[in-house]
Protein backbone atom coordinates (compact mmCIF):
# COMPACT_ATOMS: atom_id res chain seq x y z
CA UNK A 1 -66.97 53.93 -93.36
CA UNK A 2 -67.01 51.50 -96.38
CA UNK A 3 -65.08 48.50 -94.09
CA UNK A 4 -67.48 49.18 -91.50
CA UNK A 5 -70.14 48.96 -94.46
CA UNK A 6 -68.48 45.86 -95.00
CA UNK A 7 -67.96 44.82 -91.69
CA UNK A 8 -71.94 45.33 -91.51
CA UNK A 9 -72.80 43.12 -94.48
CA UNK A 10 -70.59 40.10 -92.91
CA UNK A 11 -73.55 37.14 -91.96
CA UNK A 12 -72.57 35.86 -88.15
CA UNK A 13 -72.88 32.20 -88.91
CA UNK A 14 -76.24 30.65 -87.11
CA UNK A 15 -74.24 28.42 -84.76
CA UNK A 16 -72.25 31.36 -83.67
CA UNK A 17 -75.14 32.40 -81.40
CA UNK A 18 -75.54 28.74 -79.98
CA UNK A 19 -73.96 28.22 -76.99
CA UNK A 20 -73.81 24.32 -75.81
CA UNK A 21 -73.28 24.32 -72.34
CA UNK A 22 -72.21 20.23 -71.16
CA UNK A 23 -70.34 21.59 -67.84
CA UNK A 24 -69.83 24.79 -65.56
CA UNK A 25 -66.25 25.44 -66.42
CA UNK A 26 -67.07 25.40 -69.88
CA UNK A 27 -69.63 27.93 -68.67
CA UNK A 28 -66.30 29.74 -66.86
CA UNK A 29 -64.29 29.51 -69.95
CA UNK A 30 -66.73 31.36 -72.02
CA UNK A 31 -67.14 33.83 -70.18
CA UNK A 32 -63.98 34.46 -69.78
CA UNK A 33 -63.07 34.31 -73.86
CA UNK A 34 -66.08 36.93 -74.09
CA UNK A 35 -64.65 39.01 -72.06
CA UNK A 36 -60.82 39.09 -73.56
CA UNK A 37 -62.86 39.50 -76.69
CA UNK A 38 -64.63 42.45 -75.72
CA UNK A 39 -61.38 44.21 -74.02
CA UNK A 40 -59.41 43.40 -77.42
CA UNK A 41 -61.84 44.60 -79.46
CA UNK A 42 -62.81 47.87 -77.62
CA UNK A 43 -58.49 48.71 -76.96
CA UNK A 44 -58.42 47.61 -81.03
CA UNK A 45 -61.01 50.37 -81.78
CA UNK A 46 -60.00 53.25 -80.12
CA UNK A 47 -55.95 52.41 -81.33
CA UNK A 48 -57.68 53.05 -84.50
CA UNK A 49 -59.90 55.62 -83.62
CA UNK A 50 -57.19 57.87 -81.80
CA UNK A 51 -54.92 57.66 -85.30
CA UNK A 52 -57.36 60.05 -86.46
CA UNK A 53 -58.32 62.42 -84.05
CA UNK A 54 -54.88 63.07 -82.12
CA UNK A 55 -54.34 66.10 -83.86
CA UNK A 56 -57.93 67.78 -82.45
CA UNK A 57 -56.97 66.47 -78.84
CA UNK A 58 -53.49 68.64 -79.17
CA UNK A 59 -55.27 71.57 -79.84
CA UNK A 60 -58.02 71.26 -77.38
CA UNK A 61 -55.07 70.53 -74.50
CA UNK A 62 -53.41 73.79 -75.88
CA UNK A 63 -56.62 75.64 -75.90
CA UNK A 64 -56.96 74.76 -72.02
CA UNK A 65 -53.51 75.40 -71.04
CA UNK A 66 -53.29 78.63 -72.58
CA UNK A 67 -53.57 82.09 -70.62
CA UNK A 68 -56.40 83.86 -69.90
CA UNK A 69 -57.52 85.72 -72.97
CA UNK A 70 -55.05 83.83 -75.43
CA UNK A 71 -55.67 80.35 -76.84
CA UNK A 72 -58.35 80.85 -79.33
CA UNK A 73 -58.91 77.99 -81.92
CA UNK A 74 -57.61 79.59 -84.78
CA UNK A 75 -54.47 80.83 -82.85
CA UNK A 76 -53.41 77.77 -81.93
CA UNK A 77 -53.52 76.20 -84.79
CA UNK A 78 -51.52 78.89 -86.69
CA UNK A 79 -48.90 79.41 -83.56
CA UNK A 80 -48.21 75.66 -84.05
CA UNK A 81 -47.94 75.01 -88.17
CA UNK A 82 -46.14 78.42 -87.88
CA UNK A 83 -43.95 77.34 -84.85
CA UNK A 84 -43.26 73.31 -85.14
CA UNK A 85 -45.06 72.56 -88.45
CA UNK A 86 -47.53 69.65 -88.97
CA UNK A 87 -45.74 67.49 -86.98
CA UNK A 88 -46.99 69.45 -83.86
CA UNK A 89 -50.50 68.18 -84.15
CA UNK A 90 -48.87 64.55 -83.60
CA UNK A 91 -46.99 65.10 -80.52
CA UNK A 92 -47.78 62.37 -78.05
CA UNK A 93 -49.51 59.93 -80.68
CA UNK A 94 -47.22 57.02 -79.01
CA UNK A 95 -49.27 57.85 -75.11
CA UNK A 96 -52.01 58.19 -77.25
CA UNK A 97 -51.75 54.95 -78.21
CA UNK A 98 -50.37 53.16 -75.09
CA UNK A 99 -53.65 54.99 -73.55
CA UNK A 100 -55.92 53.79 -75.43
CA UNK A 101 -54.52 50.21 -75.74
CA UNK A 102 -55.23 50.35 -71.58
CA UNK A 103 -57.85 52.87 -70.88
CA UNK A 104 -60.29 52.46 -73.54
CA UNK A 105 -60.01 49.05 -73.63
CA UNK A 106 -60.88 47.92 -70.44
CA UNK A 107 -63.51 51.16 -69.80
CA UNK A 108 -65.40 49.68 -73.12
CA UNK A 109 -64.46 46.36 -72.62
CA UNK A 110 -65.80 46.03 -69.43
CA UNK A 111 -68.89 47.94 -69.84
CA UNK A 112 -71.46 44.75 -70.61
CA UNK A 113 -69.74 42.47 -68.27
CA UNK A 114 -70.51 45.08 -65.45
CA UNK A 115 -74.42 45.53 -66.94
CA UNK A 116 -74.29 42.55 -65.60
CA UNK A 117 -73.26 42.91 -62.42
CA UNK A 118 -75.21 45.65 -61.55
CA UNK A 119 -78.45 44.49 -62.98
CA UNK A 120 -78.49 46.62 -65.59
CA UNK A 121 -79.82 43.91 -68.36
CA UNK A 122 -82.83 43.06 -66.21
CA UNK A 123 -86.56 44.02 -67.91
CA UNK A 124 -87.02 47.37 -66.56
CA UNK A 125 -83.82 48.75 -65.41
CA UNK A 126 -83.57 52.26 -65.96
CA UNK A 127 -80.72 54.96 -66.99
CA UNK A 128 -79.27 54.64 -63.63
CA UNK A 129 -77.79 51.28 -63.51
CA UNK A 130 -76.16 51.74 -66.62
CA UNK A 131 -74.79 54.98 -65.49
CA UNK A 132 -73.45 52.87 -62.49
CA UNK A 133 -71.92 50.75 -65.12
CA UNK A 134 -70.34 53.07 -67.34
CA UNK A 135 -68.89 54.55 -64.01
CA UNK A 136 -67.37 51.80 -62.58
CA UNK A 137 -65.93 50.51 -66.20
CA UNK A 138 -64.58 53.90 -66.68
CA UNK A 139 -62.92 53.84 -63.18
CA UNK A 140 -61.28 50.63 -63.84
CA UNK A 141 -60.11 51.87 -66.84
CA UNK A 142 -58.19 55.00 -65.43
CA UNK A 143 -56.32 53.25 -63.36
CA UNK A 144 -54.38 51.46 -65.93
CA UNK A 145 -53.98 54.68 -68.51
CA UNK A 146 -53.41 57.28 -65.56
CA UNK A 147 -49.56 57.16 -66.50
CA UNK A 148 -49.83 57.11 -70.26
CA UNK A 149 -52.49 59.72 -69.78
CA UNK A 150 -49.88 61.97 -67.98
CA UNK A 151 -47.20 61.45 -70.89
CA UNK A 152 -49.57 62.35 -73.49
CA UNK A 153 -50.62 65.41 -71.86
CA UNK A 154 -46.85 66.79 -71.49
CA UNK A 155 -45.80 66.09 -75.10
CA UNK A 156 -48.90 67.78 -76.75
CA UNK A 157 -48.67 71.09 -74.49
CA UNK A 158 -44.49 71.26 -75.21
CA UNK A 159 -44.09 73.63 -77.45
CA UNK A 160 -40.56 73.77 -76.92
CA UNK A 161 -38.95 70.74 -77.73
CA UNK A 162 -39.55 67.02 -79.21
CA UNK A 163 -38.75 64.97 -76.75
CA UNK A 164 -40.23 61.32 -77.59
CA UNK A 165 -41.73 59.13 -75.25
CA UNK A 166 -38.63 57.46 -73.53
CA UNK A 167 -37.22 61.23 -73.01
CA UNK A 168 -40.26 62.79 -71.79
CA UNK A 169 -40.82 59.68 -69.10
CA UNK A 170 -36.93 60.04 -68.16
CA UNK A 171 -37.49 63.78 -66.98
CA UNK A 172 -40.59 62.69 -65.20
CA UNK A 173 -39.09 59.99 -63.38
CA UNK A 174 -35.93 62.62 -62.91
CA UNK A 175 -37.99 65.65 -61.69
CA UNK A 176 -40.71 63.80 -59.70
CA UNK A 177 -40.20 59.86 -59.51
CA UNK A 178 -42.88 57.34 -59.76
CA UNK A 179 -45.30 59.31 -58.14
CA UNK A 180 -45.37 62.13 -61.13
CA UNK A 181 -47.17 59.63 -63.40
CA UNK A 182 -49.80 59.50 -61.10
CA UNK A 183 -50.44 63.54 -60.79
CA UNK A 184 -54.34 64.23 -61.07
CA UNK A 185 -55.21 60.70 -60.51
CA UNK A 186 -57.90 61.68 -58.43
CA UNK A 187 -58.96 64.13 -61.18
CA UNK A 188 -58.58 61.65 -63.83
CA UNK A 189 -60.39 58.58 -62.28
CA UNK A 190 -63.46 61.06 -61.63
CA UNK A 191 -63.02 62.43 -65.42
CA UNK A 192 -63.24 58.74 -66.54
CA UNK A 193 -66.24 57.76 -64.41
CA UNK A 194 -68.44 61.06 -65.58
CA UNK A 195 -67.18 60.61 -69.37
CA UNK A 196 -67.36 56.81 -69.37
CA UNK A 197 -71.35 56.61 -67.79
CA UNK A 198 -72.57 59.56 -69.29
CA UNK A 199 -71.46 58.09 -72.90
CA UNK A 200 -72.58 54.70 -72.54
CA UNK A 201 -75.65 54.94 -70.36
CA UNK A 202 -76.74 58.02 -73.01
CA UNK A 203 -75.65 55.45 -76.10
CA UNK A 204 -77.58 52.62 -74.94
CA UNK A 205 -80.57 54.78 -73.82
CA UNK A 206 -80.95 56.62 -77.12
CA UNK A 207 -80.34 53.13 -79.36
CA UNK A 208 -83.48 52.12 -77.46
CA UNK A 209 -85.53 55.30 -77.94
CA UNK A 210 -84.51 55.54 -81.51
CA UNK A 211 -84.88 51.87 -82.17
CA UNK A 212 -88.82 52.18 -80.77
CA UNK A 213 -89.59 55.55 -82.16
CA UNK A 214 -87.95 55.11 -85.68
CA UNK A 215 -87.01 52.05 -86.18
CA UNK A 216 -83.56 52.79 -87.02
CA UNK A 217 -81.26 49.74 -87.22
CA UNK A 218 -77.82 49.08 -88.46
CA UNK A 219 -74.58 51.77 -88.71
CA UNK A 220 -77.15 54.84 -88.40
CA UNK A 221 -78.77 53.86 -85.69
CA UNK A 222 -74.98 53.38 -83.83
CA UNK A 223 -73.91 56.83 -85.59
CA UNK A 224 -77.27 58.78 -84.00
CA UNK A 225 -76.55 57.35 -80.83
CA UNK A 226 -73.11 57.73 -81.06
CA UNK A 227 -73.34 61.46 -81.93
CA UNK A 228 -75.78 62.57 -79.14
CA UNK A 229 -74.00 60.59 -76.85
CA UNK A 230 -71.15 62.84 -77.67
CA UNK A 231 -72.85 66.03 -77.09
CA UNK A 232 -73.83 65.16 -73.76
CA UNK A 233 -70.51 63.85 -72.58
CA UNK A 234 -69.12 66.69 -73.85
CA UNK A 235 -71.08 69.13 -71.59
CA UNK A 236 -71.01 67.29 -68.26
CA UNK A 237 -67.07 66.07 -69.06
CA UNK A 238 -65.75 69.78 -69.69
CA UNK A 239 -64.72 71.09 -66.58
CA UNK A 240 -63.23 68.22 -65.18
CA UNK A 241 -61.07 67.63 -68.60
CA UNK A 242 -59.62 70.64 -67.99
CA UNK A 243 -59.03 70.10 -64.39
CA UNK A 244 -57.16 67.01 -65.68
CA UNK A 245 -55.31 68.98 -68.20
CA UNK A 246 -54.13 71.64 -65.71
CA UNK A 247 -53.02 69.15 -63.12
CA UNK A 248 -50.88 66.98 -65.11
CA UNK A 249 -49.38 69.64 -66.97
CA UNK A 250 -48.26 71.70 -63.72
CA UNK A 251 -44.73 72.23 -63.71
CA UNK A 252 -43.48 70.56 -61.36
CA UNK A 253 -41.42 73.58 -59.28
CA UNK A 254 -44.49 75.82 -59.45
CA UNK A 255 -47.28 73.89 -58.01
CA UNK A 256 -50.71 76.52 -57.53
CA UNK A 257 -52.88 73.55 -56.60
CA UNK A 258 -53.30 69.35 -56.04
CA UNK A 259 -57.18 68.76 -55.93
CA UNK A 260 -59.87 69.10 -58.42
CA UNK A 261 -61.72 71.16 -55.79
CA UNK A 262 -58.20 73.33 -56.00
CA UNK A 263 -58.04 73.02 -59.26
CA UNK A 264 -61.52 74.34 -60.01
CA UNK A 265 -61.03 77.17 -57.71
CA UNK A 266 -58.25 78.66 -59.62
CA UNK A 267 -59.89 78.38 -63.17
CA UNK A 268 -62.91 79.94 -61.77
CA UNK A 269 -60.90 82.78 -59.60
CA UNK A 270 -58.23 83.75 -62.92
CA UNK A 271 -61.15 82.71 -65.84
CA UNK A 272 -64.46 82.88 -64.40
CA UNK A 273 -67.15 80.04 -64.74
CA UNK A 274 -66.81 80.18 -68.54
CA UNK A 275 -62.89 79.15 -67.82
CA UNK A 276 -64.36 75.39 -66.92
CA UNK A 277 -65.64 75.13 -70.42
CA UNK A 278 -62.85 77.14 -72.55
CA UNK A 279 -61.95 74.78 -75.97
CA UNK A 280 -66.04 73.52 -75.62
CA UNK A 281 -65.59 73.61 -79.39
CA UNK A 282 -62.72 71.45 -79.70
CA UNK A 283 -63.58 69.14 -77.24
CA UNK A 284 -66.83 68.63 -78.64
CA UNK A 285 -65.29 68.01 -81.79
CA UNK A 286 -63.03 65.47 -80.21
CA UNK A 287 -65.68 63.92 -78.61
CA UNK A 288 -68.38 63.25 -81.33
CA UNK A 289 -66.40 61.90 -83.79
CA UNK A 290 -64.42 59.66 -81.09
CA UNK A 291 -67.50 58.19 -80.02
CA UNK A 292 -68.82 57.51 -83.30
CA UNK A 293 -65.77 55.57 -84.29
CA UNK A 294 -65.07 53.89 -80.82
CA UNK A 295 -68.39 52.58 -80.87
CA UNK A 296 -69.24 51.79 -84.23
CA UNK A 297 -65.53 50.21 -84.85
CA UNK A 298 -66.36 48.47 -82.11
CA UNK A 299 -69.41 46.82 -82.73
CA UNK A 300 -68.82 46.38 -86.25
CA UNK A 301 -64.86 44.71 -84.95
CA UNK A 302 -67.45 42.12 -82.42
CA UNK A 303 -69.11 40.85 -85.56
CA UNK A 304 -66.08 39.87 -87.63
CA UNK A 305 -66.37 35.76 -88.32
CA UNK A 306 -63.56 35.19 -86.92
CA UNK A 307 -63.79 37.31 -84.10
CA UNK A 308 -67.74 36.06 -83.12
CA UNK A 309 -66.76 32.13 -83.62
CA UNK A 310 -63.40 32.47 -81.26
């Protein structure tokens, strides 16, 4: 918090914000910069961000994976420091990483350029456009993490063994060829659209509520925003996290489903409708913090001098 306070306190140079336009493919070519900037500094942010709050995503994947009646917050955590030691709650940190670097990057990155497209920076364009935006950023965005996303998922819920990344992507390749870094795809891209437009449609939206009805500016205006947006991302993404988690986790020789709809049968048949929500609590926990560092990082990583003047 004290870098971003510094990061905050950094001036952005007047002719920063003046944009000399002579010809259209300078026009072309600044868009384009604006864009690579945004990507870099969104996939820079949540590298960052993910350092931190790995070890709550391990036990939220363990929560969902785990039996019915088993799998309660505190018995995971003491089943793994008793079991594997700290080093459990860092399993798949290198996915983690490679997911982010893709994923987040280009699901934030992408968000404003898309505003665009959509119309969602016109006078008057409501909570819908954005969510369009956030959705279509997000999809774009699971596409390129889909196979980092499937890594991470199988080293966190191995209890059992160490494997690293190389090993881990060896037996996948082994077991179930290109195609098993693609299981839940469907699930995932779906995941990313919901969790991607919820949290940046509901970010933007409360800024401007907050903004008009408190005048709140600066870091706590983007850690209120951040931290509702959270909450509600966290309720609609739920169920289809765990569909995710399921699906890419399946073992391979014992497959009880392929769809979300399939996928959401079972949960609901062997867990009831409380099933689609088990680790709430962890996920939440995930998820407001995340969001508060993806998106202030982010902003804060946008207004670095050298950064705003490349």
């Amino acid at each position: 918090m004290a870098i971003m306070a510094m990061f905050s306190l950094t001036p952005m140079p007047a002719f920063a914000a003046a944009k000399v336009v002579a010809a259209a493919p300078i026009v072309v070519q600044s868009g384009m910069t604006k864009l690579l900037k945004g990507v870099f500094c969104a996939g820079a942010a949540a590298v960052f961000t993910v350092t931190f709050i790995h070890p709550i995503d391990v036990v939220k994947t363990r929560m969902q994976i785990a039996p019915k009646g088993k799998g309660s917050l505190g018995e995971v955590i003491s089943d793994a420091m008793k079991d594997e030691g700290a080093g459990a709650f860092y399993k798949g940190i290198g996915p983690a990483w490679l997911r982010e670097a893709s994923y987040t990057s280009l699901r934030l990155g992408l968000y404003e350029p898309v505003k665009a497209l959509v119309g969602a920076n016109a006078p008057g364009a409501g909570f819908l456009r954005k969510f369009i935006a956030g959705a279509l950023a997000g999809a774009i965005g699971s596409c390129a993490g889909n196979p980092f996303d499937v890594l991470k998922t199988k080293m966190m819920a191995n209890k059992d063994s160490n494997d690293g990344l190389s090993a881990t992507a060896s037996k996948i390749m082994e077991l179930e060829g290109l195609a098993g870094f693609y299981k839940g795809f469907n699930t995932n891209v779906i995941r990313a659209m919901v969790l991607n437009a919820t949290k940046m449609a509901c970010y933007d939206t409360i800024k401007g509520m907050l903004v008009r009805a408190l005048a709140l500016e600066g870091l706590l205006l983007q850690f209120c925003a951040a931290f509702a947006a959270g909450f509600f991302l966290t309720c609609t993404v739920s169920p289809f996290d765990k569909c995710r988690t399921l699906l890419m986790n399946q073992d391979p020789n014992d497959i009880k489903f392929n769809s979300l709809p399939g996928a959401l049968v079972y949960i609901v048949k062997n867990e009831g409708f409380g099933g689609l929500y088990k680790g709430f609590i962890p996920i939440w926990s995930r998820f407001a913090p995340t969001t508060c560092l993806q998106l202030i990082t982010f902003e804060q990583l946008k207004r670095l001098p050298f950064i705003a003047l490349a």
